[in-house]
N, C-alpha and C. Protein backbone atom coordinates (compact mmCIF):
# COMPACT_ATOMS: atom_id res chain seq x y z
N UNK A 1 173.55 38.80 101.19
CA UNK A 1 172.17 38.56 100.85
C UNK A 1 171.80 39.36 99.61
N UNK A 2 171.28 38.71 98.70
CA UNK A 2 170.52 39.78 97.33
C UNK A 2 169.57 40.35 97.84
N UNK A 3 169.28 41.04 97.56
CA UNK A 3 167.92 42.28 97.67
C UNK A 3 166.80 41.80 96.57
N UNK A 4 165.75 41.40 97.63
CA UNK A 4 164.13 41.38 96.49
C UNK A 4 164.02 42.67 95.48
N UNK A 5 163.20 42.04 94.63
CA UNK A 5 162.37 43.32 94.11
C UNK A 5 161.45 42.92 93.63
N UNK A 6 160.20 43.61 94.19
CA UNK A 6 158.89 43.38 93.50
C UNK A 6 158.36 44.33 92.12
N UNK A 7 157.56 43.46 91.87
CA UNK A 7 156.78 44.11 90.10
C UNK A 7 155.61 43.94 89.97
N UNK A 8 155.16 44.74 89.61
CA UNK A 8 153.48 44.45 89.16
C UNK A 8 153.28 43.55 88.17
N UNK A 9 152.47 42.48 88.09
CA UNK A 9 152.04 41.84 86.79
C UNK A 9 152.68 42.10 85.54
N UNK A 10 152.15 43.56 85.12
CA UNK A 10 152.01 43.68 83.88
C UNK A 10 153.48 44.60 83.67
N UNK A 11 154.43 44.49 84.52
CA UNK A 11 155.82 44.88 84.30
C UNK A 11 156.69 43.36 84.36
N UNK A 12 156.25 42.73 84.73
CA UNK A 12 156.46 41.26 84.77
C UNK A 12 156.41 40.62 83.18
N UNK A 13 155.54 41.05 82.16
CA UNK A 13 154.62 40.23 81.28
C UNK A 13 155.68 41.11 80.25
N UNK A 14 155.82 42.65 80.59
CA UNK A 14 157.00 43.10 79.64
C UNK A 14 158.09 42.89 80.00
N UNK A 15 158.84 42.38 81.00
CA UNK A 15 160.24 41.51 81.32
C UNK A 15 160.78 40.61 80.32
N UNK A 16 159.72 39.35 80.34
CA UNK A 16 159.63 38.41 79.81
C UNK A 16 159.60 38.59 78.53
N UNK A 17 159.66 39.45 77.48
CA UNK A 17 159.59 39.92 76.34
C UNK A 17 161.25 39.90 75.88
N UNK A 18 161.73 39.92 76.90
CA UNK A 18 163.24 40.15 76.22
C UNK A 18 163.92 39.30 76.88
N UNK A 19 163.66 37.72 77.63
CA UNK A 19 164.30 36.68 77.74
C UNK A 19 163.66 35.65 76.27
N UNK A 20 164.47 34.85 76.52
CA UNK A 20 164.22 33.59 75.63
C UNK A 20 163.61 32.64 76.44
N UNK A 21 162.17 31.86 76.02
CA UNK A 21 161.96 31.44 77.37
C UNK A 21 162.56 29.79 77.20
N UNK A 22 162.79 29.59 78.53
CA UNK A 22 163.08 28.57 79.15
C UNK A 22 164.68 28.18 79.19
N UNK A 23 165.23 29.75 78.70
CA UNK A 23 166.79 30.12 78.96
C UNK A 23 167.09 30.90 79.58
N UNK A 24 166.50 32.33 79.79
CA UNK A 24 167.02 33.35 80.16
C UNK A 24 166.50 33.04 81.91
N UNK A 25 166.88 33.35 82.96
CA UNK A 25 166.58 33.63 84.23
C UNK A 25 166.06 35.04 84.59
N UNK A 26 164.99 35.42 85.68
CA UNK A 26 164.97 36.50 85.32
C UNK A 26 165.99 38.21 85.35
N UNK A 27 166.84 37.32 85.96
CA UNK A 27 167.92 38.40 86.09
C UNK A 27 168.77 38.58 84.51
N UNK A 28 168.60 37.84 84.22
CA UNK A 28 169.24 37.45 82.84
C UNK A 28 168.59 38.60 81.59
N UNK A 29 167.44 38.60 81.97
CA UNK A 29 166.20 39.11 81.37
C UNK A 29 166.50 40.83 81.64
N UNK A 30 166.34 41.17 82.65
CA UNK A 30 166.94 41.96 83.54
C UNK A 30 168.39 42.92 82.82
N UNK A 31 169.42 41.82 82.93
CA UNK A 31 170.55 42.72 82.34
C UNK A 31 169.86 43.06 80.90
N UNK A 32 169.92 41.82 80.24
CA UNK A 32 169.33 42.49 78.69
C UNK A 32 168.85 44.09 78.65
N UNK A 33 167.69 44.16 79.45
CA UNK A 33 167.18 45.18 79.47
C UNK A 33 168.05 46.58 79.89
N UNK A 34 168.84 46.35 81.02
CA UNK A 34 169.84 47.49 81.13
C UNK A 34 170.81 47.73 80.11
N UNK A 35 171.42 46.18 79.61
CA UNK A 35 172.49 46.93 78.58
C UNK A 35 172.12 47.40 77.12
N UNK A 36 170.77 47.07 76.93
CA UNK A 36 169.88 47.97 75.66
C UNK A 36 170.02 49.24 76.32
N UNK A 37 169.28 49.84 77.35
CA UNK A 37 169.13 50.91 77.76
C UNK A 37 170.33 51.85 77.48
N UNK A 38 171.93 51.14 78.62
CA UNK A 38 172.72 51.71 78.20
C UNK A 38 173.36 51.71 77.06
N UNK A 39 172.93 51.42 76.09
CA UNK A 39 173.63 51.56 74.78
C UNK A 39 173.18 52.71 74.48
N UNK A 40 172.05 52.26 74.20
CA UNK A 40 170.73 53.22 74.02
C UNK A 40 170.93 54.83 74.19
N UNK A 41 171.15 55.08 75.39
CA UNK A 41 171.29 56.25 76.29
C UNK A 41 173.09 56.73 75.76
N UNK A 42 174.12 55.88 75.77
CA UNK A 42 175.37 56.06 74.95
C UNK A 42 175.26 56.21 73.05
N UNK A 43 174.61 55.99 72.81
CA UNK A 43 174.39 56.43 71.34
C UNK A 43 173.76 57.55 71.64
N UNK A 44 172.47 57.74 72.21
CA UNK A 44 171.98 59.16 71.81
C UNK A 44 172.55 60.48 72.59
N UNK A 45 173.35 60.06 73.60
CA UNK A 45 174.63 60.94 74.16
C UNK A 45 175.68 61.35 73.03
N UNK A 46 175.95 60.63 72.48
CA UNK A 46 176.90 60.93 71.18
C UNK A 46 176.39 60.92 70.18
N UNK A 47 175.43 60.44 69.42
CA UNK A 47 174.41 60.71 68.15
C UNK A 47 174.49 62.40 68.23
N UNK A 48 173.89 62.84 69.22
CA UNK A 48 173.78 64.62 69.15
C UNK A 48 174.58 64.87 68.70
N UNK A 49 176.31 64.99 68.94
CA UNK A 49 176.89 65.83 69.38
C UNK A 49 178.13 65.29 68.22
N UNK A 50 178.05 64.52 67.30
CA UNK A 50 178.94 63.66 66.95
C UNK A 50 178.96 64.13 65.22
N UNK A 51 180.21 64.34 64.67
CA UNK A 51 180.09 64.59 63.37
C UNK A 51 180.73 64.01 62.53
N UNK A 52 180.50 64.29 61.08
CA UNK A 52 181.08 62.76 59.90
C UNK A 52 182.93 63.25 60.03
N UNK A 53 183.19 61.90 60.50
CA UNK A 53 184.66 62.34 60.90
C UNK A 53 185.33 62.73 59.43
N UNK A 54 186.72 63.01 59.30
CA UNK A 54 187.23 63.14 58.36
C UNK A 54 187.96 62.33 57.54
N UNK A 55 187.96 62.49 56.14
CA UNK A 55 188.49 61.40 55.08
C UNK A 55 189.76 60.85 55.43
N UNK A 56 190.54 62.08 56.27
CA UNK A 56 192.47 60.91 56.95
C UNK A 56 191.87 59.95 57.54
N UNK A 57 190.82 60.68 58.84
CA UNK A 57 190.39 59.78 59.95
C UNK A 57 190.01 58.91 59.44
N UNK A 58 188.84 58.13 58.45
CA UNK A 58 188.48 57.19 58.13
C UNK A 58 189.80 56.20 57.26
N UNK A 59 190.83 56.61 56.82
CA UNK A 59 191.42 55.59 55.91
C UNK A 59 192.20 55.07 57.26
N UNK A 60 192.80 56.12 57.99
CA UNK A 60 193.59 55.53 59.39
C UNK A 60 192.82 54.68 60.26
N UNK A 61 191.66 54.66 60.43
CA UNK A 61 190.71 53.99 61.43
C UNK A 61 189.81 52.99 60.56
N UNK A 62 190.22 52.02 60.39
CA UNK A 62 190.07 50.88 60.11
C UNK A 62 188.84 50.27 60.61
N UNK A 63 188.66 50.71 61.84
CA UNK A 63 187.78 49.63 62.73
C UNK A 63 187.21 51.23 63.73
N UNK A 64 185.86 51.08 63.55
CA UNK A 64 185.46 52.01 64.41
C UNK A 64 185.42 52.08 65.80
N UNK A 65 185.62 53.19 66.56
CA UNK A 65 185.93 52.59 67.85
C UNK A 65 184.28 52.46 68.29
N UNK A 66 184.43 51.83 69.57
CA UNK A 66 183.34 51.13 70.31
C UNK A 66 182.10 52.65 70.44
N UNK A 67 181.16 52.48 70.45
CA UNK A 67 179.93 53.56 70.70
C UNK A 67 179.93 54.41 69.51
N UNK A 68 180.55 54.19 68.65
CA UNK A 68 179.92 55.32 67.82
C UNK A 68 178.86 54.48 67.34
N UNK A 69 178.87 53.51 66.63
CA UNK A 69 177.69 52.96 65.63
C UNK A 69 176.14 52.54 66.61
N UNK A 70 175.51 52.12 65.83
CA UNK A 70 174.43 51.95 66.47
C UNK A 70 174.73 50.26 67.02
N UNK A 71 174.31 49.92 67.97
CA UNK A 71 175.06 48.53 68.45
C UNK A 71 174.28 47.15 67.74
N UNK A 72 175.09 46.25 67.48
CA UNK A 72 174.23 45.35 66.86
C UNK A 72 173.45 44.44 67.38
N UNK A 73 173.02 44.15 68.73
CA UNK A 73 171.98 43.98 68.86
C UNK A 73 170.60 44.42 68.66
N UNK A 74 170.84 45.85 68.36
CA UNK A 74 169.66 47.05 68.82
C UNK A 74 169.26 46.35 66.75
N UNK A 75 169.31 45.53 66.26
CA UNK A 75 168.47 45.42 64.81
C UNK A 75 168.28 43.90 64.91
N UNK A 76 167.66 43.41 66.44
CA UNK A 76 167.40 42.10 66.14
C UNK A 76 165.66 42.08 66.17
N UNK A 77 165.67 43.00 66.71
CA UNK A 77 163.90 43.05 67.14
C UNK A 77 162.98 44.16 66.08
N UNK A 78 163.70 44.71 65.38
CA UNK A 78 163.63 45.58 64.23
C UNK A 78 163.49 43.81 62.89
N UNK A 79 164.71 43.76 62.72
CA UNK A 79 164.82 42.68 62.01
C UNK A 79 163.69 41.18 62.25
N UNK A 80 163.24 40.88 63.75
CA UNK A 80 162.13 39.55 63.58
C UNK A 80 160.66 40.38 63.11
N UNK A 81 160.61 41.98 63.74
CA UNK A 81 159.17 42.74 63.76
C UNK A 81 158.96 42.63 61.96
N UNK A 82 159.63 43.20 61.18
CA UNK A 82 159.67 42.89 59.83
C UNK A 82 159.35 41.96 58.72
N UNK A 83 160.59 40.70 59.21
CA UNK A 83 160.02 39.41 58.76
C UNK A 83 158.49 39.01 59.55
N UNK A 84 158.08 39.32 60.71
CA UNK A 84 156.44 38.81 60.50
C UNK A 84 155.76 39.76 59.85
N UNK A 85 156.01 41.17 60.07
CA UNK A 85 155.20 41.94 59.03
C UNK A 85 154.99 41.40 57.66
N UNK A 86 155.82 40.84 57.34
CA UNK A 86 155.89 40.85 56.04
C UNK A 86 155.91 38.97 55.52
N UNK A 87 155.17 38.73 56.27
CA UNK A 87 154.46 37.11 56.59
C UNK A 87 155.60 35.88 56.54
N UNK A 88 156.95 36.33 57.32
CA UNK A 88 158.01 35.10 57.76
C UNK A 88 159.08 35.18 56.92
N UNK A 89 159.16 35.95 56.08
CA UNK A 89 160.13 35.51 55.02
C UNK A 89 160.02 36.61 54.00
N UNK A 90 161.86 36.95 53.73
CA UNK A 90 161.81 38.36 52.57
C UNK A 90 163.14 38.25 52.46
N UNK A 91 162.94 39.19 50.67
CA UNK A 91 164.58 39.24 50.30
C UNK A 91 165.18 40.40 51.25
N UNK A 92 166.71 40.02 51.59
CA UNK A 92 167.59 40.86 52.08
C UNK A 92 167.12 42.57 52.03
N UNK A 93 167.10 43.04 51.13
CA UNK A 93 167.13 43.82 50.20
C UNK A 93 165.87 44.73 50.82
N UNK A 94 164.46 44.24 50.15
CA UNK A 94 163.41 44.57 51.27
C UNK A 94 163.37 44.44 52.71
N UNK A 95 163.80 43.18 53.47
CA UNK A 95 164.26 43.53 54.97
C UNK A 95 164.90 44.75 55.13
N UNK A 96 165.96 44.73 54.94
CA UNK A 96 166.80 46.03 55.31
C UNK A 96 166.40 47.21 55.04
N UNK A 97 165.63 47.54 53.82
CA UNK A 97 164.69 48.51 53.67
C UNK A 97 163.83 48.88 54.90
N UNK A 98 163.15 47.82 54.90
CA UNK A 98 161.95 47.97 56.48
C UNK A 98 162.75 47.87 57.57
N UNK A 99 163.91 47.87 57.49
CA UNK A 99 164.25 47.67 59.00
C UNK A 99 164.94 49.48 59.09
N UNK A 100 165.93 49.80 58.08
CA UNK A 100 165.93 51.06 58.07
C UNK A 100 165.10 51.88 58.92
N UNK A 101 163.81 52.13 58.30
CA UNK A 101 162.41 52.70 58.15
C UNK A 101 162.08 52.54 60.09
N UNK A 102 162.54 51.64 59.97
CA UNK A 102 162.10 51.51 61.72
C UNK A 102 163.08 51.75 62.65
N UNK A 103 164.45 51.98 62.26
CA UNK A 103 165.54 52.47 62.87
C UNK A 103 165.85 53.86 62.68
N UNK A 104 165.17 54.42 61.64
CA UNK A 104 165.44 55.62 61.41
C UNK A 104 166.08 56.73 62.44
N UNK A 105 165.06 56.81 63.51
CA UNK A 105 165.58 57.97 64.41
C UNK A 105 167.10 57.04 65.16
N UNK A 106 166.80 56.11 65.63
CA UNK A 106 168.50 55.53 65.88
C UNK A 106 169.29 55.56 65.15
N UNK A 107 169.62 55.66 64.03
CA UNK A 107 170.68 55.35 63.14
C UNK A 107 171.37 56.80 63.01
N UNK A 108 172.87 56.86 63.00
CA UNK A 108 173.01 58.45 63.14
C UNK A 108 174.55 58.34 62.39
N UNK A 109 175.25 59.75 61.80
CA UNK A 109 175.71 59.71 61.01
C UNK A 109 177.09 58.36 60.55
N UNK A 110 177.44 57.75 61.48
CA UNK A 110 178.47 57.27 61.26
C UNK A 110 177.70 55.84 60.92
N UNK A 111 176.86 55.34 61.44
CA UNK A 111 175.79 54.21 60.83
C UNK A 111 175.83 54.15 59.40
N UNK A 112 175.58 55.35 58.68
CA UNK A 112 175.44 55.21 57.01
C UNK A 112 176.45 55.77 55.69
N UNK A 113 177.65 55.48 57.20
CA UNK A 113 178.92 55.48 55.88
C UNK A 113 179.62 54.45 55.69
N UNK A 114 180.26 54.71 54.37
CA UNK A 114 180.73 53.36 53.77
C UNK A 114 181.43 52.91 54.68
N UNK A 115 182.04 51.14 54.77
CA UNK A 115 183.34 50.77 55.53
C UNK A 115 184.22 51.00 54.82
N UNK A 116 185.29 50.49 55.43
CA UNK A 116 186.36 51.03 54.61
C UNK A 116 187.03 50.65 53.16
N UNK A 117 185.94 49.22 53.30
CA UNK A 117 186.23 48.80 52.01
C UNK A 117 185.57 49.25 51.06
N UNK A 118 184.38 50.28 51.06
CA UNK A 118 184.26 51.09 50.27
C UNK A 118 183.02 50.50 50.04
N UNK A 119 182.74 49.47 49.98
CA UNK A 119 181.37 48.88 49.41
C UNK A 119 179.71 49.05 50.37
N UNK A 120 180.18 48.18 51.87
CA UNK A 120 178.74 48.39 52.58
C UNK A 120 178.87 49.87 53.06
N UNK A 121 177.54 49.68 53.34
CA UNK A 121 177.09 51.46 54.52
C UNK A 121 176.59 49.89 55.75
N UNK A 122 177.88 50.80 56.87
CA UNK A 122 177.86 50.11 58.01
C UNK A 122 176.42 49.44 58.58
N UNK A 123 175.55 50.55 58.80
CA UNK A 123 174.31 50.04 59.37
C UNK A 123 174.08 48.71 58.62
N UNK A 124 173.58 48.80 57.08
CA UNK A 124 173.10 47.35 56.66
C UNK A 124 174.53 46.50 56.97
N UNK A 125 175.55 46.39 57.20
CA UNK A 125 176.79 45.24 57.24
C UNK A 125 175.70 44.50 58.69
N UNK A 126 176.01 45.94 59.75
CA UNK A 126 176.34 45.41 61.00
C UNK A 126 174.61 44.60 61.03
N UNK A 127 173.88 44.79 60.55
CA UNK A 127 172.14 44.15 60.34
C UNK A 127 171.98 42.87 60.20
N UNK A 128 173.18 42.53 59.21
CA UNK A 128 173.68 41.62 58.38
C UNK A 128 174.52 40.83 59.00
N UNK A 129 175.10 41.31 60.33
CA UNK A 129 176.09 40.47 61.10
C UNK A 129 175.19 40.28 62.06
N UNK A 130 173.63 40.93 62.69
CA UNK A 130 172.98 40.28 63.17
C UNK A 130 172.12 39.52 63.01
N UNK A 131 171.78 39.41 61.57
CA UNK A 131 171.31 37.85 61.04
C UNK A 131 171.59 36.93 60.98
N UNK A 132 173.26 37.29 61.39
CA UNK A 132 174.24 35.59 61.35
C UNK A 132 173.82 34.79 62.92
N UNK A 133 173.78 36.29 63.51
CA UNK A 133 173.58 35.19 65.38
C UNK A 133 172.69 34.85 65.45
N UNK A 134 170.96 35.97 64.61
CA UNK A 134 169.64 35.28 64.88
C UNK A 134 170.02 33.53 64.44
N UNK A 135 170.78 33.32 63.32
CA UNK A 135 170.81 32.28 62.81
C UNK A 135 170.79 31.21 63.84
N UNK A 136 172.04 31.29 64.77
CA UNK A 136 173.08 30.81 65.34
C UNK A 136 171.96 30.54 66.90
N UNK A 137 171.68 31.74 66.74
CA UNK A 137 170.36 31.87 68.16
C UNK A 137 169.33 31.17 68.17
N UNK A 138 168.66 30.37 66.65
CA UNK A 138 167.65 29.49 66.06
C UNK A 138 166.43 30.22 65.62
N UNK A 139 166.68 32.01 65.94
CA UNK A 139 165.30 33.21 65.46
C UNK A 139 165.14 32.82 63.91
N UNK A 140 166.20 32.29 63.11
CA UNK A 140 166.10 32.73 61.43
C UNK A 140 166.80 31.05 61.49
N UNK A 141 165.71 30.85 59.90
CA UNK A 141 166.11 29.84 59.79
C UNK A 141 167.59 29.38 58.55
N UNK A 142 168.30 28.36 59.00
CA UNK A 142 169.66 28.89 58.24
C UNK A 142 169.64 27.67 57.22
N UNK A 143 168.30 27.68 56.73
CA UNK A 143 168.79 26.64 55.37
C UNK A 143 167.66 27.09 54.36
N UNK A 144 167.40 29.00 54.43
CA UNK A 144 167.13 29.61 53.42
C UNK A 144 167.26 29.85 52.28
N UNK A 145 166.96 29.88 51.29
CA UNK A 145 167.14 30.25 49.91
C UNK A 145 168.39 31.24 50.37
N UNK A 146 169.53 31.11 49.40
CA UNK A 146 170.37 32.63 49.11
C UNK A 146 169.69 34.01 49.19
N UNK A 147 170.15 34.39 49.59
CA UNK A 147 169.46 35.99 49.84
C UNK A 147 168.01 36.21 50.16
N UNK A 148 167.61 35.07 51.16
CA UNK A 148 166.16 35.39 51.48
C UNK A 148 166.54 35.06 52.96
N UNK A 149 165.82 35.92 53.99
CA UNK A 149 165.89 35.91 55.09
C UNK A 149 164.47 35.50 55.42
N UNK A 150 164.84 33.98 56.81
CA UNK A 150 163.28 33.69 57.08
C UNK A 150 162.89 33.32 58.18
N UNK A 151 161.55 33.34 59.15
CA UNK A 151 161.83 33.85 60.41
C UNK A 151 161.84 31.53 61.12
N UNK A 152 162.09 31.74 62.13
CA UNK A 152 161.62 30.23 62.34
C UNK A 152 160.71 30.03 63.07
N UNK A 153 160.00 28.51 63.97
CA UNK A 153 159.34 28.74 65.30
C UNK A 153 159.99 29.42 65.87
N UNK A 154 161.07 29.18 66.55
CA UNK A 154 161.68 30.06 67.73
C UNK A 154 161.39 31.77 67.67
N UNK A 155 162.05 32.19 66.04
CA UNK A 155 161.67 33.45 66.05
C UNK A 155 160.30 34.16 66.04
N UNK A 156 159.13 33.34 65.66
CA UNK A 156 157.86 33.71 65.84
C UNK A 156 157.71 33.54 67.37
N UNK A 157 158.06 32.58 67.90
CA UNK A 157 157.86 32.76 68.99
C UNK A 157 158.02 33.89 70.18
N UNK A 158 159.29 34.25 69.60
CA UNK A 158 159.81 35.28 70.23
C UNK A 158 159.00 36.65 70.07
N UNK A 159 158.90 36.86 68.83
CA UNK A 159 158.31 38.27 68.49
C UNK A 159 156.79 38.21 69.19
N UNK A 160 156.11 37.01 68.75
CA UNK A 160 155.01 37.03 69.56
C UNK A 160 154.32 37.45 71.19
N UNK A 161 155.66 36.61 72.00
CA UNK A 161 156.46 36.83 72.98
C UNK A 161 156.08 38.28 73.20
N UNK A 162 156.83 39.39 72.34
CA UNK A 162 157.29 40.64 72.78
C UNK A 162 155.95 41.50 72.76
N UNK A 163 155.09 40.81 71.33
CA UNK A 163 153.90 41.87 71.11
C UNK A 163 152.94 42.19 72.49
């Protein structure tokens, strides 16, 4: 047998903030919310305590291992809050700026070093690899101008959703 659980209204009304509606179930809704948490709670467990590894370590480690970076979901709701701030639609460039700005205290040292190819600082890549799923997800619309990121119905919907 599953076990009930009851909620008040207005813990109900913030549930629903982090399903998609008329996809997510509310258990669905549910995990979301735990595996933010535990990321969440695993970054700032190691954010403290964690230092800029060393120049061998980085040419040998190719691929960072799992928990150090900030996770890429955690810049999708950073990333839709932005584009409506900033009325649906903005260059790359300024997004990532404002999304920075609002990630700030999350983002921690291994977030803003180069990859290994020398060119991105991880945080904006991995931002950038979650603009591909908003895409894919229908939040951003994917027949934007080059280098302009822009939000869609779905993604207004969503953010609206959350406010």
């Amino acid at each position: 047998m599953m076990p009930v659980i009851r909620i008040t209204d207005s813990t109900w009304e913030r549930l629903k903030k982090w399903a998609i509606p008329l996809e997510d179930s509310p258990e669905d809704a549910v995990r979301k919310v735990l595996d933010a948490a535990e990321e969440l709670l695993r970054h700032k467990d190691t954010s403290m305590t964690q230092r800029k590894p060393t120049a061998s370590l980085e040419k040998h480690e190719a691929k960072l291992r799992r928990g150090k970076k900030t996770p890429q979901m955690a810049y999708r709701f950073p990333i839709l809050e932005v584009l409506e701030e900033i009325g649906g639609t903005g260059r790359v460039g300024e997004v990532l700026d404002r999304v920075e700005i609002k990630m700030k205290s999350y983002l921690n040292t291994y977030d803003y070093e180069k990859l290994p190819s020398g060119i991105d600082i991880r945080w904006r890549n991995t931002a950038m690899w979650e603009r591909f799923e908003m895409v894919k997800d229908g939040l951003l619309k994917p027949d934007s101008s080059p280098g302009i990121w822009e939000l869609s119905e779905k993604g207004r919907g969503t953010i609206r959703n959350r406010s």
